[in-house]
Protein backbone atom coordinates (compact mmCIF):
# COMPACT_ATOMS: atom_id res chain seq x y z
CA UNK A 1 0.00 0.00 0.00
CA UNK A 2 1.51 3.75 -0.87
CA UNK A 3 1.42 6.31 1.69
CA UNK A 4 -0.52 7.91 0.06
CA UNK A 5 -3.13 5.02 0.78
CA UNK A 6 -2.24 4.45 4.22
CA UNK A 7 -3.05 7.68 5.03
CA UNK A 8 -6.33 7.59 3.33
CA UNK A 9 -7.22 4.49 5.52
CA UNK A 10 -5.98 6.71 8.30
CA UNK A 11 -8.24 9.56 7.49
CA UNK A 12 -11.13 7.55 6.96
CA UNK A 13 -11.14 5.40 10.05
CA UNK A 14 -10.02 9.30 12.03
CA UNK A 15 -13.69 10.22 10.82
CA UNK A 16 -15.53 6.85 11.29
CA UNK A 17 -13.91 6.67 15.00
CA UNK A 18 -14.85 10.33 15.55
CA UNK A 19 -18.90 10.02 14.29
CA UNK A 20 -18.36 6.93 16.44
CA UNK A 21 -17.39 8.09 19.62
CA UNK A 22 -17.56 12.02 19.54
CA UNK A 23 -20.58 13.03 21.93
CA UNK A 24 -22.64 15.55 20.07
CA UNK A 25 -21.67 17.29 16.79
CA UNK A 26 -18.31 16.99 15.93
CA UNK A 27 -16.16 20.44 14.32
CA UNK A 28 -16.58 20.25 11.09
CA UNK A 29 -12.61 19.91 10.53
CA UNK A 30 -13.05 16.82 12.68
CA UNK A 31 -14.31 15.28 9.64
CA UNK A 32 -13.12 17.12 6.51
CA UNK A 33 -13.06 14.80 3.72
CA UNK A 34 -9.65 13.39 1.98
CA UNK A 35 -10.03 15.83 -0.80
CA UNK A 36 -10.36 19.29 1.33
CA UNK A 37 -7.61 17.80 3.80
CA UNK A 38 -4.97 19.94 3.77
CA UNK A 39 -1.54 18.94 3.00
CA UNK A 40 -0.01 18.87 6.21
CA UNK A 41 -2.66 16.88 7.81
CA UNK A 42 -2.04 14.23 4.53
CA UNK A 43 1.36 13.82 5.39
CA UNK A 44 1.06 12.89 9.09
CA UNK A 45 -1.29 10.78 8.53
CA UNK A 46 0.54 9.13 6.00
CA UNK A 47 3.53 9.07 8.17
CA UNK A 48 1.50 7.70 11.49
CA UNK A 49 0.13 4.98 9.25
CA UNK A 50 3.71 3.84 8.59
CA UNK A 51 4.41 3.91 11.42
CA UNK A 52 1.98 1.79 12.62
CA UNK A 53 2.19 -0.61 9.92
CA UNK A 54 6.21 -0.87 10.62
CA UNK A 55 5.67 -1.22 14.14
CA UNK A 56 2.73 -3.95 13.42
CA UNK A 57 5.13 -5.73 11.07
CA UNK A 58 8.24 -5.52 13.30
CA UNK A 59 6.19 -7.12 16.07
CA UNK A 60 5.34 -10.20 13.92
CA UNK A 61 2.01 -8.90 14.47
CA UNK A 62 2.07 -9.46 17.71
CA UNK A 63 0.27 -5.87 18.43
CA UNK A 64 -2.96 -7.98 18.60
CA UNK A 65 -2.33 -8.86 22.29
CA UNK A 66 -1.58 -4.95 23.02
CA UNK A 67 -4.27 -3.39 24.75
CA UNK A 68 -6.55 -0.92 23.20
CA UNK A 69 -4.95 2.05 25.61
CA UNK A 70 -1.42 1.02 24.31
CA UNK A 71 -2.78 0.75 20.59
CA UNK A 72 -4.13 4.18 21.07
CA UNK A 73 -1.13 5.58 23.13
CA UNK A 74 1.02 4.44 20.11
CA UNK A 75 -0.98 6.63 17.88
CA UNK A 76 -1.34 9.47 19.94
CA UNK A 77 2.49 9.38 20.54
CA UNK A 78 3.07 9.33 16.65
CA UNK A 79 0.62 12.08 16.01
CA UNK A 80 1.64 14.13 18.43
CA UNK A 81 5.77 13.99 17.10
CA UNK A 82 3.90 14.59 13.66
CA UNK A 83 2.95 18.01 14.97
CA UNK A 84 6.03 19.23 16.68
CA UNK A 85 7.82 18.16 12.51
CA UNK A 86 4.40 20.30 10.78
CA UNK A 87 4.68 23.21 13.41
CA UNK A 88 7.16 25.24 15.04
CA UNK A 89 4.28 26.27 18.10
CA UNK A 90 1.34 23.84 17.64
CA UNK A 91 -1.38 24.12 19.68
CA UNK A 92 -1.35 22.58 22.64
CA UNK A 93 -4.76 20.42 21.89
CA UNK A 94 -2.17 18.82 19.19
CA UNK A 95 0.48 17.73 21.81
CA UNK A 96 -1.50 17.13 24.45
CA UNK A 97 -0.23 13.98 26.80
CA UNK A 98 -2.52 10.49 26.25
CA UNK A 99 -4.01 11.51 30.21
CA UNK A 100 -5.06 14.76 28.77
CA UNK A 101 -7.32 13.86 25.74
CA UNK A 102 -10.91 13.35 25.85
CA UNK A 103 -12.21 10.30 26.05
CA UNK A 104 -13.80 10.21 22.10
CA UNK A 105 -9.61 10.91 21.30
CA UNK A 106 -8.66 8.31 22.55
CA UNK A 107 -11.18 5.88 21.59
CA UNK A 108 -10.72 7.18 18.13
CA UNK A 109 -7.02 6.82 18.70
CA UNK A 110 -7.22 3.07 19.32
CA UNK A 111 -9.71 2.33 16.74
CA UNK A 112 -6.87 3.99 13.97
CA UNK A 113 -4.59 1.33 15.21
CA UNK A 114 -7.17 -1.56 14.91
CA UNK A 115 -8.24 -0.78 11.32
CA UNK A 116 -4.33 -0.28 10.29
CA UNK A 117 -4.18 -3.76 12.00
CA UNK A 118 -6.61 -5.03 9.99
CA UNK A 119 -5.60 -3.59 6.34
């Protein structure tokens, strides 16, 4: 799969993970289709879903008996380096520690993992 790929499969299970566990109406950027995503946001999610996948392979997919906290910890930790590489001050929403994030974040976060898993 290209990166370009991988990040679409990140994108799309971002959105399905947000309608799924975002209480009330999400921001609309929460779920901006692939096309109006802006570049940035393409390459981190391309790069994440490497990661992942690399990490996945390396483990002789042995990520499966991870918990879903440490699936979703893995992505929040990859997103989050992502951030500090796309912006010289990001805000501090897009660093925040794994404690810090809402619930629906990290949900979301662990279901990323789980459909990279899967693909």
């Amino acid at each position: 799969m290209s990166q370009v790929e991988g990040a679409r499969v990140f994108r799309e299970a971002w959105i399905e993970g947000v309608h799924r566990h975002f209480p009330g109406e999400p921001k609309p950027g929460y779920v901006t289709p692939w096309e109006d995503t802006p570049q940035w946001e393409r390459e981190a999610a391309g790069a994440v879903y490497e990661q992942v996948r690399q990490f996945i392979q390396v483990s002789d997919s042995n990520t499966s008996k991870l918990s879903r906290e440490q699936k979703g910890r893995f992505v929040a930790t990859c997103w989050t380096a992502q951030m500090f590489k796309h912006f010289e001050n990001p805000k501090p929403g897009y660093v925040a520690d794994w404690t810090d994030l809402p619930a629906w974040q990290q949900e979301t976060d662990a279901d990323i993992f789980e459909v990279i898993e899967k693909s």
